[in-house]
Structure formats: C-alpha cells, structure tokens
N, C-alpha and C. Protein backbone atom coordinates (compact mmCIF):
# COMPACT_ATOMS: atom_id res chain seq x y z
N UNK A 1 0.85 -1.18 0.00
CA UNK A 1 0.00 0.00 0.00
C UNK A 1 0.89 1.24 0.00
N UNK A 2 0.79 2.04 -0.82
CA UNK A 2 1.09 3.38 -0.73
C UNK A 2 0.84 4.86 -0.40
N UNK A 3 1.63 5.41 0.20
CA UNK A 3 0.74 6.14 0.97
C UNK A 3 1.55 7.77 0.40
N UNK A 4 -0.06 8.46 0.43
CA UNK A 4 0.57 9.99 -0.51
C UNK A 4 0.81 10.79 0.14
N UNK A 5 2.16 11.95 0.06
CA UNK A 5 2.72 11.93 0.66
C UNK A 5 3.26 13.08 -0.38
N UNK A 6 4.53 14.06 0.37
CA UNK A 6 5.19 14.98 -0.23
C UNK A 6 6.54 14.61 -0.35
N UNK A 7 7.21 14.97 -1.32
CA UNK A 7 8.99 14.91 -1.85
C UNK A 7 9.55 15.80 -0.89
N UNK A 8 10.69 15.65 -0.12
CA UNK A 8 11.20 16.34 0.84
C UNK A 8 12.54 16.30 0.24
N UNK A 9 13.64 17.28 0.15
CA UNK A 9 15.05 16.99 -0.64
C UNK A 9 15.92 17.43 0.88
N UNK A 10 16.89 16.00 0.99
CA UNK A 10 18.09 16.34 1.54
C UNK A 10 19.29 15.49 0.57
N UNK A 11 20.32 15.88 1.80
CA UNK A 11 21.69 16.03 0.92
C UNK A 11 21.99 14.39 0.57
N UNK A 12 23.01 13.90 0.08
CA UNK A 12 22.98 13.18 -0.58
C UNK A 12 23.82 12.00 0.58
N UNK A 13 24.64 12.49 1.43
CA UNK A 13 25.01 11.91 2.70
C UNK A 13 23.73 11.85 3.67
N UNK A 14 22.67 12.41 3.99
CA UNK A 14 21.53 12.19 4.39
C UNK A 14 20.77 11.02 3.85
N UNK A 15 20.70 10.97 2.92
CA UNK A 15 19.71 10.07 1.85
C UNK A 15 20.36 9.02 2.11
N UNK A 16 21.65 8.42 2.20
CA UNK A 16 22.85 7.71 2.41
C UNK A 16 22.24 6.84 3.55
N UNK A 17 22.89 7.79 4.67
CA UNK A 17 22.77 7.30 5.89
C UNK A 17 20.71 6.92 6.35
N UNK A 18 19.95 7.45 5.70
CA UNK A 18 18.60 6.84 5.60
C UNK A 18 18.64 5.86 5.07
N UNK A 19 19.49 5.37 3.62
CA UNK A 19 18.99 4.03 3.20
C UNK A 19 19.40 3.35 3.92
N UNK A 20 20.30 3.42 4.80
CA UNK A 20 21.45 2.04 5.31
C UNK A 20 20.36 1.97 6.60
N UNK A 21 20.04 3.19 7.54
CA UNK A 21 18.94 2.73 8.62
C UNK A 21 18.08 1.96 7.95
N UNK A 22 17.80 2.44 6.56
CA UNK A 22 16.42 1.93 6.55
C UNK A 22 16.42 0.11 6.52
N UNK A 23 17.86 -0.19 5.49
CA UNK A 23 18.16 -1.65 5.38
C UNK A 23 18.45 -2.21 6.93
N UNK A 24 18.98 -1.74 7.92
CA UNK A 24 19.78 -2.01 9.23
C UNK A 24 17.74 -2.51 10.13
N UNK A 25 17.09 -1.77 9.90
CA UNK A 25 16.10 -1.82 10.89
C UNK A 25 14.63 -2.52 10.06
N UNK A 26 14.88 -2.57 8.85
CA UNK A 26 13.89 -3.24 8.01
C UNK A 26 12.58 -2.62 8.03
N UNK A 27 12.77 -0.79 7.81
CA UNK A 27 11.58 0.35 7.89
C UNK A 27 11.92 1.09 6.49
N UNK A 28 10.79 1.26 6.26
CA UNK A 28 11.27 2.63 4.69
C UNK A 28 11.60 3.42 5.56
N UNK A 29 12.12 4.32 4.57
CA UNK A 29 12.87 5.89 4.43
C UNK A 29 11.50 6.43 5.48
N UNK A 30 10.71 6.58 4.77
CA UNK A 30 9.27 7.62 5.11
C UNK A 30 9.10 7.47 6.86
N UNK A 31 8.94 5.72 7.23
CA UNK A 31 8.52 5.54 8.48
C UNK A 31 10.22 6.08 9.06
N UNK A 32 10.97 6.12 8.59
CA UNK A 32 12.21 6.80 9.67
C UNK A 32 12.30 8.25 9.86
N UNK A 33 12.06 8.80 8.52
CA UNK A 33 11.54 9.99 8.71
C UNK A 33 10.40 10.46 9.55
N UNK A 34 9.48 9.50 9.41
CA UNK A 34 8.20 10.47 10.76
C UNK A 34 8.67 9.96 12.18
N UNK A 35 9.63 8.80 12.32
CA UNK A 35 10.06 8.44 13.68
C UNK A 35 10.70 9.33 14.72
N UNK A 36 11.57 10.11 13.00
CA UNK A 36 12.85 11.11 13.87
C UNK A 36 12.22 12.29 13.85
N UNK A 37 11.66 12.65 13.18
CA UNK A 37 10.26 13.86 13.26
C UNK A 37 9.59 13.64 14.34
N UNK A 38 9.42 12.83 15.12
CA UNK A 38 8.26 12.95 15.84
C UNK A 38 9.40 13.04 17.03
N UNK A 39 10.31 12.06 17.43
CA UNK A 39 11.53 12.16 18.34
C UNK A 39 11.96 14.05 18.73
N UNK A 40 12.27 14.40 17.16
CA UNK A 40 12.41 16.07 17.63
C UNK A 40 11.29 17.00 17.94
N UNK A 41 10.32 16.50 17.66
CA UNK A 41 9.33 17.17 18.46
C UNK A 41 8.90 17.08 19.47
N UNK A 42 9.19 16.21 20.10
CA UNK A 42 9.01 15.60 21.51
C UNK A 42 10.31 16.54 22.49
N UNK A 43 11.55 16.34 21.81
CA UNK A 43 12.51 16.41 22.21
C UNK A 43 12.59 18.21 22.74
N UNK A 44 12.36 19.04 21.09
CA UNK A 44 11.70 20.20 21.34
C UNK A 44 10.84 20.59 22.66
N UNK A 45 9.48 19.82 22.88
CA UNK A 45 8.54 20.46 23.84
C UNK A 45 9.53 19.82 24.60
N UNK A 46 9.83 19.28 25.23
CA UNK A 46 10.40 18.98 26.52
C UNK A 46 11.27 19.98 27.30
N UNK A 47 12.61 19.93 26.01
CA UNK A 47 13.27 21.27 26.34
C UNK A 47 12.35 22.41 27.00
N UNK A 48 11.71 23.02 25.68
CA UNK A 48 10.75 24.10 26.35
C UNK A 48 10.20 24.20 27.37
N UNK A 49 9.98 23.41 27.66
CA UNK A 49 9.28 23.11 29.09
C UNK A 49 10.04 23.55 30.17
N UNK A 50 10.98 22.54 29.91
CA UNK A 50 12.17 22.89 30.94
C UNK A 50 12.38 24.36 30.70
N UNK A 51 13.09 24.50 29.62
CA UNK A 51 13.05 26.13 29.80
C UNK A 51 12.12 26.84 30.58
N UNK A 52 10.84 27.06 30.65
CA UNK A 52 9.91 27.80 31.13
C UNK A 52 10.08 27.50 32.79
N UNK A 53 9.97 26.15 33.20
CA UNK A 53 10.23 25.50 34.33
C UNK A 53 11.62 26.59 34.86
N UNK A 54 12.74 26.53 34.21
CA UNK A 54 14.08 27.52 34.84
C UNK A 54 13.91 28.73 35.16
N UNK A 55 12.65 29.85 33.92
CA UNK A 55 12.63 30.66 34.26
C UNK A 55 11.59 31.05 35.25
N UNK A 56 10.54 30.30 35.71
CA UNK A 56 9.68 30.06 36.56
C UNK A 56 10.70 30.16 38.19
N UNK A 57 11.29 29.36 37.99
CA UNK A 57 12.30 29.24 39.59
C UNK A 57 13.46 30.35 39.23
N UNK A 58 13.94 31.31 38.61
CA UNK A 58 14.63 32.34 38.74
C UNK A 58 13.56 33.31 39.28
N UNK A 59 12.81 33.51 39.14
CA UNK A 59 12.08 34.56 38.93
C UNK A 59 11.23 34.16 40.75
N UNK A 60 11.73 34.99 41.67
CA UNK A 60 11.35 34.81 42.95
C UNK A 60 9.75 34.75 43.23
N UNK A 61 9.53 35.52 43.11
CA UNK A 61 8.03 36.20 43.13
C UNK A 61 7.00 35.16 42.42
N UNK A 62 7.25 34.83 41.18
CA UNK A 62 6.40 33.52 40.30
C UNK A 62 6.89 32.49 41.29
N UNK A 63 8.15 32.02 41.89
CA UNK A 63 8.22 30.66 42.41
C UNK A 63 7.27 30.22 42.90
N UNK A 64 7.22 31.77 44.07
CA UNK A 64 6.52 31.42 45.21
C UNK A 64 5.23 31.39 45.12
N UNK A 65 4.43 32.09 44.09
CA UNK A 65 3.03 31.99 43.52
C UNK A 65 2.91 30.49 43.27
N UNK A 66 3.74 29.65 42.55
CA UNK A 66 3.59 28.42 42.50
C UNK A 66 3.54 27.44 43.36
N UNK A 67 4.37 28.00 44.48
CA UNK A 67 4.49 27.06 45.76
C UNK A 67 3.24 27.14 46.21
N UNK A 68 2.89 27.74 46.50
CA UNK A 68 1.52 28.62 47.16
C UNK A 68 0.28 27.98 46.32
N UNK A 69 0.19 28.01 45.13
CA UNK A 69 -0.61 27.29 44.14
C UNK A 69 -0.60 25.72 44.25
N UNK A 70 0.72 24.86 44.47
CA UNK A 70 0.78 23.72 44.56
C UNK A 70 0.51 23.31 45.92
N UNK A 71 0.54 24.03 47.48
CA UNK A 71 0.68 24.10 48.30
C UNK A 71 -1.42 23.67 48.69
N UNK A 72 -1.82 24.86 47.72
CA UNK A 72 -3.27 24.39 47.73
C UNK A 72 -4.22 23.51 47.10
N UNK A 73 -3.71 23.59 46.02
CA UNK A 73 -4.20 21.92 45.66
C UNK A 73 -3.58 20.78 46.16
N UNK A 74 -2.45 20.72 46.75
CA UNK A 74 -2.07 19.82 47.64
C UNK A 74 -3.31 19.67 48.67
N UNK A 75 -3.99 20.52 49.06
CA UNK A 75 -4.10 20.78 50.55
C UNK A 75 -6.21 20.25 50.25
N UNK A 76 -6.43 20.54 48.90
CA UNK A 76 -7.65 20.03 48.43
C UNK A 76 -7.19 18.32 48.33
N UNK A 77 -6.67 18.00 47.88
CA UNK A 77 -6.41 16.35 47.86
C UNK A 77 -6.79 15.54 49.12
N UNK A 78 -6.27 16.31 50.17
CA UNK A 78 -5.77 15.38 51.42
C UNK A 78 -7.33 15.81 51.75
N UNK A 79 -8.36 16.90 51.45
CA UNK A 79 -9.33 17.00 52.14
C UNK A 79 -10.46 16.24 51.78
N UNK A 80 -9.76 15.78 50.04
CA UNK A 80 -10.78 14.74 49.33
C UNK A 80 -10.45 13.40 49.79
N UNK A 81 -9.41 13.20 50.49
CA UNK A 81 -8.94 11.65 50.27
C UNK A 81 -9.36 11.53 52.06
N UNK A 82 -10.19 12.85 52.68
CA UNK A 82 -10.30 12.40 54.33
C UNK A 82 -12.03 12.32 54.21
N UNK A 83 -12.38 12.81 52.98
CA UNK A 83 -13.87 12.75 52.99
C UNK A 83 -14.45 10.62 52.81
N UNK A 84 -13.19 10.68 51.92
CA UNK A 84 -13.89 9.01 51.49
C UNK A 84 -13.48 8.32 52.20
C-alpha cells in the first residue's frame, strides 16, 4: 500500500545514511523519517518546558506563587482523600 505523501530533498550523505537505517532496521525511508520527526518534536517540547520550568524558579516572586498554588491543591487532595 502506498501512501501519498510529499517529496522532501536532503543532501545526498543524508539520503545515504537513511537508506542504510532503513536496510539495518527493516523500515522505509518515510517511516524513519516520521520516527525522527516525531523524536524532535518531543525532544523540542520537553526542552521548552524545561526552559519555562528555569525561568519560573529564577524569577522569585512567580516561584513562590507556584508554591503557594501547589501548596493548595495539595491541601484540596488530602481534604478529598479524608472525605472518602
């Protein structure tokens, strides 16, 4: 089955090192391509995250809004888990 799809151009050492994964792991080109596509996008949000997470804890004033925020839904849990 074939599946439609767009022409994407890389270099010719790229294309290279895709066919040989592709022979090494017994996947087309395409499924390695959306594997490692999807890997850097993952990889991407994560970072970001983290990023935001660093500047969240530099930033004194937001920490402590968060502590304070986690501090109370903490504090709803234990009042749900004393009701049942």
């Amino acid at each position: 089955m074939r599946m439609a799809g767009s022409t994407i151009r890389v270099s010719d050492a790229t294309h290279e090192k895709l066919r040989e994964l592709s022979h090494q792991l017994g996947e087309p080109i395409s499924s390695l391509v959306a594997r490692g596509t999807e890997m850097l996008r993952r990889e991407h949000f994560l970072r970001s995250t983290n990023d935001a997470f660093a500047r969240l804890r530099n930033d004194p004033s937001e920490w402590q809004a968060e502590l304070e925020e986690r501090a109370a839904w903490n504090g709803m849990l234990t009042d749900s888990e004393e009701r049942s």
